[in-house]
Protein backbone atom coordinates (compact mmCIF):
# COMPACT_ATOMS: atom_id res chain seq x y z
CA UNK A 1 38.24 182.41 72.14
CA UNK A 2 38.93 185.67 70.10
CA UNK A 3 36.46 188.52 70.68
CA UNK A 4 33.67 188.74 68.48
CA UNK A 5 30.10 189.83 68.49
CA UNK A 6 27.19 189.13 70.55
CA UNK A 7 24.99 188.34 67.71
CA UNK A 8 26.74 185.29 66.79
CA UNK A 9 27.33 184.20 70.79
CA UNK A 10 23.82 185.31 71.91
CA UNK A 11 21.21 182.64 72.08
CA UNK A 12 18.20 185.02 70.48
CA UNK A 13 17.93 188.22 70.13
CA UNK A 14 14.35 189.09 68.73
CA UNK A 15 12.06 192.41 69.72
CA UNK A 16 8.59 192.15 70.31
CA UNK A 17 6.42 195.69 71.19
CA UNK A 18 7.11 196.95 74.44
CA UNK A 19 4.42 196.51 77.06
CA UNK A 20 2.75 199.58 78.08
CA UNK A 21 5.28 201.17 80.46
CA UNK A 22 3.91 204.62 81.68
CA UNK A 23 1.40 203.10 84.65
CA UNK A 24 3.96 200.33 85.49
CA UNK A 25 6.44 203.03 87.35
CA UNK A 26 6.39 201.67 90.58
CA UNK A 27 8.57 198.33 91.58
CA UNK A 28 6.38 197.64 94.06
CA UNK A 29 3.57 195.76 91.95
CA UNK A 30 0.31 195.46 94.12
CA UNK A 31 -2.45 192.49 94.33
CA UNK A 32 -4.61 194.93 92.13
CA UNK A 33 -3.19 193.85 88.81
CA UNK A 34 -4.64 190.62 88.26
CA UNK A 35 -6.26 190.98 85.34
CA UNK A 36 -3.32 190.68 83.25
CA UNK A 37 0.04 189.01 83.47
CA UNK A 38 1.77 191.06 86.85
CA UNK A 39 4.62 192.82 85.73
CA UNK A 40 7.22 192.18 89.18
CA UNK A 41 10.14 194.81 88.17
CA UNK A 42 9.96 197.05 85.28
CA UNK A 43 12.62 200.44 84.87
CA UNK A 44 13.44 201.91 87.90
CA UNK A 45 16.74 201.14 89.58
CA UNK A 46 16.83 198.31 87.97
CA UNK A 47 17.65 199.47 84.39
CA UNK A 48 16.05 200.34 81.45
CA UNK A 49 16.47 196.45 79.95
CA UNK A 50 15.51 193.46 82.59
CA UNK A 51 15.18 189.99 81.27
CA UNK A 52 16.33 185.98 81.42
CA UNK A 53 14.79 185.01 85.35
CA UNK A 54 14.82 182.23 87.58
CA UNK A 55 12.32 181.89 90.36
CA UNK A 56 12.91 179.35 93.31
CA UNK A 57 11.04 179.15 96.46
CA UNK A 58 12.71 179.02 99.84
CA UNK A 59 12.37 176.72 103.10
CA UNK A 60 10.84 179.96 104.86
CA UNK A 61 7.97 180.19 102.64
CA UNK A 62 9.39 183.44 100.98
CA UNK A 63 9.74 183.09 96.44
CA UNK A 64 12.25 184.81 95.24
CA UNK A 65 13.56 185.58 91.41
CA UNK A 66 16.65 186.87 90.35
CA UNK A 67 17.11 188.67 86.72
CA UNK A 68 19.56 190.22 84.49
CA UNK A 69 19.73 193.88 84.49
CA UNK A 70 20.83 196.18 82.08
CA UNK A 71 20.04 199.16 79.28
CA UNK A 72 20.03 196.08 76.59
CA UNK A 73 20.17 192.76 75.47
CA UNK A 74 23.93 193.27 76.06
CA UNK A 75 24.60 195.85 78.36
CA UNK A 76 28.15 197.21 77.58
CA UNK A 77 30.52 199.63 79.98
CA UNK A 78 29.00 203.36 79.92
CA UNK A 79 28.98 206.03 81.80
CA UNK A 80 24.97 204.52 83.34
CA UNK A 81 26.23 201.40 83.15
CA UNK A 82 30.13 201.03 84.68
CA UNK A 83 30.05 197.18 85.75
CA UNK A 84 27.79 196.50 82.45
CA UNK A 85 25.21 194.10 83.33
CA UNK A 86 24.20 193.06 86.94
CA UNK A 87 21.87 190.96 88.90
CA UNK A 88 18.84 191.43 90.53
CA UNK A 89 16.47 190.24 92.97
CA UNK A 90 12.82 190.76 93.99
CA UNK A 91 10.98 189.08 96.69
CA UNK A 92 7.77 187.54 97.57
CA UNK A 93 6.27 186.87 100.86
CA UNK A 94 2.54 186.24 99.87
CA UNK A 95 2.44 183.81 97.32
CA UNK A 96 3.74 186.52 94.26
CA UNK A 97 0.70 188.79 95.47
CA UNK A 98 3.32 191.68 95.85
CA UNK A 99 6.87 191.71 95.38
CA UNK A 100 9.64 194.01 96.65
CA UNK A 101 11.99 196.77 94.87
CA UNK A 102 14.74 194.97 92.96
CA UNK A 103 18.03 194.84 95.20
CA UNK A 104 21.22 194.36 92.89
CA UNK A 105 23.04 191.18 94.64
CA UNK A 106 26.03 191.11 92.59
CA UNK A 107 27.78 193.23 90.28
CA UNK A 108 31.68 193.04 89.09
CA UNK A 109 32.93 194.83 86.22
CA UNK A 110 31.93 192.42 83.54
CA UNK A 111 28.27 191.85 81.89
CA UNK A 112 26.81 189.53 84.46
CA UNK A 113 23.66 187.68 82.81
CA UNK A 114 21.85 184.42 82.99
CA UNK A 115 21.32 184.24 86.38
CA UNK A 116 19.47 181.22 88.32
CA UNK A 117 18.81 180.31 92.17
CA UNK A 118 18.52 177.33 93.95
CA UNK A 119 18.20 176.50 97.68
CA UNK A 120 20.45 173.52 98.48
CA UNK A 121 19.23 170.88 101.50
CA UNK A 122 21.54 173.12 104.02
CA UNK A 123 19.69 175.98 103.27
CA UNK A 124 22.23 177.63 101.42
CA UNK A 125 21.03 179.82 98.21
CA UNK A 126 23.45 179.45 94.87
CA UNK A 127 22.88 181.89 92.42
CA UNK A 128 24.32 180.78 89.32
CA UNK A 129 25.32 182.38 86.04
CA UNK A 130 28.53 183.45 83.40
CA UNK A 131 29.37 186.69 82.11
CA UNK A 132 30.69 188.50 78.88
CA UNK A 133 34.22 190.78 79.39
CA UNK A 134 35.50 193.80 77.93
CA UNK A 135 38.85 194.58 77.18
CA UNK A 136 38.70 197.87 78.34
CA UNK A 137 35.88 200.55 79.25
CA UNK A 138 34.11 201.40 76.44
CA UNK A 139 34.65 198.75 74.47
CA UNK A 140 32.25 197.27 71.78
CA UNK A 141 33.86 193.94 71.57
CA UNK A 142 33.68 190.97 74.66
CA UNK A 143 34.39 187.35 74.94
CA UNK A 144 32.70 184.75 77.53
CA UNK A 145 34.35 184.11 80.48
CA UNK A 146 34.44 180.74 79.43
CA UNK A 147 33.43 178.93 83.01
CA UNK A 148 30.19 179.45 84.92
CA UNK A 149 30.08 181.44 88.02
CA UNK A 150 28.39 181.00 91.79
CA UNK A 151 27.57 183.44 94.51
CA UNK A 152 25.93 181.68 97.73
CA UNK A 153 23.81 183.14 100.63
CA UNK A 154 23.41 181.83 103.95
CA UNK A 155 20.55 184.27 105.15
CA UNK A 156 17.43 183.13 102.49
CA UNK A 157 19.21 185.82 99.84
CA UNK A 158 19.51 189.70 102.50
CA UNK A 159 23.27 189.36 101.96
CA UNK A 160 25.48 187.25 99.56
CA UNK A 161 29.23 186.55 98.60
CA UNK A 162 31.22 189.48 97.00
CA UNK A 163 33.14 187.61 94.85
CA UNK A 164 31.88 184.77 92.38
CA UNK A 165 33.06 181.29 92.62
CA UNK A 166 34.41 180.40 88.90
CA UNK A 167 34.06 176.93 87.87
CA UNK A 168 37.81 175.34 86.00
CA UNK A 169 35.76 174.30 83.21
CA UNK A 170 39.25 173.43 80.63
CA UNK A 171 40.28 174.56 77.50
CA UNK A 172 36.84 175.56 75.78
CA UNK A 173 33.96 177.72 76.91
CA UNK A 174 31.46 176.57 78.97
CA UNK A 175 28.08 178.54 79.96
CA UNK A 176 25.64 178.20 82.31
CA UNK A 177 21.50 178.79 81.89
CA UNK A 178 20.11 176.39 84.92
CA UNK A 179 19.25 176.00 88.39
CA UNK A 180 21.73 173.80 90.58
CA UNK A 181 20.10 170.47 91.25
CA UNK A 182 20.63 168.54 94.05
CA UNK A 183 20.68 164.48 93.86
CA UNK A 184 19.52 161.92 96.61
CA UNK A 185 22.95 160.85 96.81
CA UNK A 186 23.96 164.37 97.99
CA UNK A 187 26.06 165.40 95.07
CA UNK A 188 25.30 168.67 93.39
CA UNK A 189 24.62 169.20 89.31
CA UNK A 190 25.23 172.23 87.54
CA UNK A 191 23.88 171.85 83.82
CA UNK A 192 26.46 173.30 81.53
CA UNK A 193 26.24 174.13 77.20
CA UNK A 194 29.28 175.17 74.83
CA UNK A 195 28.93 176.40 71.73
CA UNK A 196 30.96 177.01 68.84
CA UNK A 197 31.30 178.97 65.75
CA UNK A 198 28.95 182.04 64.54
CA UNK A 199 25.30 181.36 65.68
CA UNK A 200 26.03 178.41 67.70
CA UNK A 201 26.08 176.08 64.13
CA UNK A 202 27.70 173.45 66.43
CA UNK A 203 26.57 172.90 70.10
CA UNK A 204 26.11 170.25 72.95
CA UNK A 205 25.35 170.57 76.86
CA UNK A 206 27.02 169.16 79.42
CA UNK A 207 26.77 168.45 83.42
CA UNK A 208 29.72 169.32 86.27
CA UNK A 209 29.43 167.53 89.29
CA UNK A 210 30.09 167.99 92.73
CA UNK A 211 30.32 165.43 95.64
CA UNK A 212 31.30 168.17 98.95
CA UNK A 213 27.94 170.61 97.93
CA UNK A 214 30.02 172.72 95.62
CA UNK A 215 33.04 173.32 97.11
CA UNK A 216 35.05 171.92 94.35
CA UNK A 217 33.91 170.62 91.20
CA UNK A 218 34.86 168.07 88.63
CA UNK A 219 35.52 168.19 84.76
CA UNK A 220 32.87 168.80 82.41
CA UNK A 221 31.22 165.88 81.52
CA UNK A 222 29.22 166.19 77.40
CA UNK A 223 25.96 165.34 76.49
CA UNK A 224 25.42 165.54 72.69
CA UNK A 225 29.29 166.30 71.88
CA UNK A 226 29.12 163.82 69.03
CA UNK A 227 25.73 164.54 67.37
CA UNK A 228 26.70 167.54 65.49
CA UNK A 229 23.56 169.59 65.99
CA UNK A 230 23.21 173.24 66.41
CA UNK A 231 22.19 172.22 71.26
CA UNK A 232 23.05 175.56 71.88
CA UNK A 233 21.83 173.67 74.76
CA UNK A 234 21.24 175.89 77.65
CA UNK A 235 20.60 172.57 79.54
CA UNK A 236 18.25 172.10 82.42
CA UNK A 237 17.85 168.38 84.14
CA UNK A 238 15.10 166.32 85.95
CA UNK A 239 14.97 163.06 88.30
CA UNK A 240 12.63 161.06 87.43
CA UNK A 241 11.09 158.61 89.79
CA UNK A 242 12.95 155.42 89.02
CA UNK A 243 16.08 157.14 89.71
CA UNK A 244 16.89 158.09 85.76
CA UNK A 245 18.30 161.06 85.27
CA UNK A 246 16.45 163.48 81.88
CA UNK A 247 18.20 166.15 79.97
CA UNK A 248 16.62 168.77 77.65
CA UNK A 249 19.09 170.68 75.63
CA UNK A 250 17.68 173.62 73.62
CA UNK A 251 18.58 173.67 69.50
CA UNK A 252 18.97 176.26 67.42
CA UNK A 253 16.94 177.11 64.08
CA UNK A 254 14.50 174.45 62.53
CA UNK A 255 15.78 171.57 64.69
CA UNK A 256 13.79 170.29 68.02
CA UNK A 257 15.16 170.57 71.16
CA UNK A 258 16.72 166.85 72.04
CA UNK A 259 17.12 165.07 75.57
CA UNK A 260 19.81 162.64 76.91
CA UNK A 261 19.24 160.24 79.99
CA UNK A 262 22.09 159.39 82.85
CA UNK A 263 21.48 156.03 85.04
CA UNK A 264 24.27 156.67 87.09
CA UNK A 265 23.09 160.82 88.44
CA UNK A 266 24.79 162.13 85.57
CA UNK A 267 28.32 160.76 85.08
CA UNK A 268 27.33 159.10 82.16
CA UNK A 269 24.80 159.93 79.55
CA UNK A 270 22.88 158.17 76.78
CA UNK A 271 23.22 159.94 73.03
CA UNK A 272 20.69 162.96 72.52
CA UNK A 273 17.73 161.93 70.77
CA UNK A 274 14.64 164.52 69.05
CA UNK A 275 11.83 165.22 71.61
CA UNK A 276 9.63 166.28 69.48
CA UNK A 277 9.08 169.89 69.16
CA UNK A 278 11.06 173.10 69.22
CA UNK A 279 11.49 174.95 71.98
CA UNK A 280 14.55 177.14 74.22
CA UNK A 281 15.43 178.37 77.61
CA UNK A 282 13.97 174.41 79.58
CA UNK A 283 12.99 174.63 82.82
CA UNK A 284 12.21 171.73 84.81
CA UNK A 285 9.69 171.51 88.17
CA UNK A 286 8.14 168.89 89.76
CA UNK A 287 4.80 169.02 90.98
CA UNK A 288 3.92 167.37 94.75
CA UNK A 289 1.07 165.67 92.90
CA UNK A 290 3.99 164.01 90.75
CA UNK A 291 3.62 165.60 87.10
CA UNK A 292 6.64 167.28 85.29
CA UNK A 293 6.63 170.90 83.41
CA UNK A 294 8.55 171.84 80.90
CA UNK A 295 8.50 175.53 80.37
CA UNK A 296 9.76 177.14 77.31
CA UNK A 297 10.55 179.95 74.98
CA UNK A 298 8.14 178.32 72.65
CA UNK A 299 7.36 178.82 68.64
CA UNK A 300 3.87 178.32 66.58
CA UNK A 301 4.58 175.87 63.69
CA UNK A 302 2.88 177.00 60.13
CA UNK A 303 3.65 179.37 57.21
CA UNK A 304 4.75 182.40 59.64
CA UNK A 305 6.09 180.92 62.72
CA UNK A 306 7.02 182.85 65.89
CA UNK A 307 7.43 182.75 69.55
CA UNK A 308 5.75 182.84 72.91
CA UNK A 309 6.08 181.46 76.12
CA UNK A 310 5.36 177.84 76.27
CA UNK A 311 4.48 174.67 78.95
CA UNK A 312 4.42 171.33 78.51
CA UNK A 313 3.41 168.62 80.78
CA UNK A 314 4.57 165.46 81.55
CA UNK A 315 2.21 162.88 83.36
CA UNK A 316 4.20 159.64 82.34
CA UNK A 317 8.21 160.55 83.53
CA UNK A 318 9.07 162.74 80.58
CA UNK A 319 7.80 160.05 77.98
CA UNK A 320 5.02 162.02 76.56
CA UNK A 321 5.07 166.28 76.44
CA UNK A 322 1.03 167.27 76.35
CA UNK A 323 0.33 170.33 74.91
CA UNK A 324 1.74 172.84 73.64
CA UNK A 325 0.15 175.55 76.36
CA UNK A 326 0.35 179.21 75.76
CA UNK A 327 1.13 181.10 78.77
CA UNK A 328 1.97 184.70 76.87
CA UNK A 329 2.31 185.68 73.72
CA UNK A 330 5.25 187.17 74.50
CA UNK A 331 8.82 185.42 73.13
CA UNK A 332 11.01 187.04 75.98
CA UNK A 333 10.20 183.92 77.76
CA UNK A 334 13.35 182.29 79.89
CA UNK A 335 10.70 181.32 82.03
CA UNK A 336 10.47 178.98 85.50
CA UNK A 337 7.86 177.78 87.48
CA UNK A 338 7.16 177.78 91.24
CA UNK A 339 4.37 175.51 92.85
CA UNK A 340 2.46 177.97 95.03
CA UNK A 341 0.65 176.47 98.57
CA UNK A 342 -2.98 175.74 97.05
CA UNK A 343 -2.11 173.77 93.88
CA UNK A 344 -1.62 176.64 91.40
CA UNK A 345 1.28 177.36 89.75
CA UNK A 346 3.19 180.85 89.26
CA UNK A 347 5.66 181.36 85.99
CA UNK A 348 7.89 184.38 86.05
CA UNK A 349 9.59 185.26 82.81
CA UNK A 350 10.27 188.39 80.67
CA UNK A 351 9.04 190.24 78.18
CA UNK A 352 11.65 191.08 75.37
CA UNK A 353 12.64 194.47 73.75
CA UNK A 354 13.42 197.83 74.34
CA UNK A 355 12.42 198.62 77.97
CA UNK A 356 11.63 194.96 78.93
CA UNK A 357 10.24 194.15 82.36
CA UNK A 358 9.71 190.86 84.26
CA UNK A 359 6.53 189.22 84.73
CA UNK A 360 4.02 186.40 86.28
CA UNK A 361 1.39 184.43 85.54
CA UNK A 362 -0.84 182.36 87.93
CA UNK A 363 -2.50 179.10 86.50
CA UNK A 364 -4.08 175.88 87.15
CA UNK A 365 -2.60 172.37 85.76
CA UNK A 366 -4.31 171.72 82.91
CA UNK A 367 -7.17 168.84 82.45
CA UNK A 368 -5.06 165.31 81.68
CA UNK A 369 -5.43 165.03 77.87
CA UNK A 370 -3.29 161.50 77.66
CA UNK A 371 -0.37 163.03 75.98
CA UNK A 372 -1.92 164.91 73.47
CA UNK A 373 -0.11 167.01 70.76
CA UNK A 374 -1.86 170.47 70.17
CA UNK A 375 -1.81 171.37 66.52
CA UNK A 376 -2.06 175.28 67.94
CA UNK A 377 -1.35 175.81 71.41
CA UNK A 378 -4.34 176.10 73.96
CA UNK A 379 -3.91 179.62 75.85
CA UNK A 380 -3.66 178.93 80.00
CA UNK A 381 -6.38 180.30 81.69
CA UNK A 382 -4.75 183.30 84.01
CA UNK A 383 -5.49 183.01 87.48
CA UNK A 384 -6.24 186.16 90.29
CA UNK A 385 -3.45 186.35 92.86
CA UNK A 386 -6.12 187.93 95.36
């Protein structure tokens, strides 16, 4: 792929008002800001520009959310910035009361970005993620690496490989904006997109498998290839209970986001059909009590339309989508869920713009409302962590 500019590669690139930044200072966020969304890193060591997380919780109790970090949407080689962009991590022990300093857990000389974490059966964590290079320091111009990349951890994310697994993906560029899910026959998915030409005009999603818990992988295999819609798909998938495998692919513009279906744990997948509503960034999770959200960058339909982040819940195996629920006004978004221990649910996502922190946002599962479609979407009532 020839070098070109982010603005036609990037999946959205829109600024919103900063959030007040002069009493956030300290990376170490306290129980005692609960009356607003809890900013969890903000400036610091972590960089003037922190955005697109993934939250996961581990086997020892502990949550844990890893984010890009940079000076910018796209951080490029400086003088502040050698290796570009990096990743971070910040860590909960009590429920996302408080949350430690951001450590940087991995950090080459390209722009790093897009990262998400999973803990496998084994207890292994996989961060995953793809990053932009440079052809020399200083450079303006970068390309994709073309395959998606994975770091592991065997001690619940302290330390973690120094070099990045790259997925063979083939000939075209593949990229990477998902969690690693794990299937009950013990093979490992990594939800894939490409996309081609300026803006992503032309886009699908995909799925690479892996049958030895990602130590090798397999081709690429499409969902969507053939529909010729703008998926610029950033893919995220969900089991459902009889055993069907659900895709939702993220579209650019005016269109919907679409979803696919596998019957066989994704070697094979149905054509992409409309699901309804627009939205980017999925996220998947799967509540004990046996509901499905779907969390969102999300947009408000009308004359002036714009963005915020968005949930939608499935009672009825991804059939129906109630809602639309506003979590923040905010259109950062990227954001993931995380089922805490009494029932509630915590979303960490970011904020967008110039000095852009990460935050959360504690909330009850909405009232059953039999699949109803919100004409304007119905704010989440914010929770105390205390």
């Amino acid at each position: 792929m020839s070098m070109f500019k982010f603005k036609g590669f990037v999946l959205f690139a829109l600024f919103i008002a900063g959030f007040d930044a002069s009493s956030r200072a300290s990376n170490v966020l306290a129980a005692s800001d609960t009356l607003r969304p809890m900013l969890i890193s903000k400036g610091g060591d972590a960089g003037e520009y922190q955005a697109f997380p993934d939250a996961c919780r581990l086997k020892n109790g502990d949550i844990v959310a890893v984010f890009y970090a940079g000076d910018e949407h796209v951080t490029k080689q400086s003088e502040k910035y050698p290796n570009a962009g990096r990743i971070c991590l910040v860590r909960s022990k009590d429920e996302g009361r408080t949350w430690s300093k951001p450590v940087t857990i991995y950090d080459d000389v390209d722009d790093n970005r897009d990262p998400h974490i999973a803990q496998l059966r084994d207890g292994s964590l996989v961060c995953s993620f793809f990053s932009l290079q440079y052809a020399s320091f200083g450079a303006t111009a970068y390309k994709p690496l073309g395959s998606p990349q994975l770091i592991r951890s065997k001690d619940n994310g302290r330390t973690w490989e120094k070099k990045a697994m790259v997925l063979e993906t083939g000939d075209i560029d593949w990229l990477c904006s998902a969690q690693l899910r794990e299937m009950p026959d013990g093979s490992t998915i990594l939800p894939v997109y490409h996309q081609e030409g300026k803006g992503g005009l032309i886009a699908w999603g995909g799925v690479v498998r892996s049958v030895d818990k990602g130590k090798t992988w397999g081709p690429v295999i499409p969902i969507g290839e053939k529909a010729n819609l703008p998926l610029a798909a950033e893919t995220d998938v969900v089991l459902l209970k009889d055993g069907t495998l659900y895709a939702a692919l993220r579209a650019q513009k005016e269109v919907h986001m679409h979803y696919a279906t596998s019957k066989d744990l994704g070697k094979t997948w149905s054509e992409v059909q409309d699901i309804g509503f627009r939205g980017h960034s999925p996220s998947f999770t799967r509540l004990k009590t046996g509901e499905i959200l779907l969390s969102t960058r999300a947009f408000k339909e009308g004359p002036v339309k714009s963005g915020y982040t968005g949930l939608r819940v499935s009672r009825d195996e991804a059939k129906t989508w109630e809602g639309p629920y506003l979590v923040d006004e905010t259109l950062g978004a990227y954001p993931s869920t995380v089922e805490l221990k009494d029932g509630s649910i915590l979303v960490v996502y970011y904020e967008e713009g110039k000095g852009s922190g990460i935050r959360t946002y504690r909330f009850k599962l909405p009232e059953k409302t039999q699949g109803q479609q919100f004409s304007e979407p119905r704010k989440l009532k914010l929770l105390s962590l205390n």
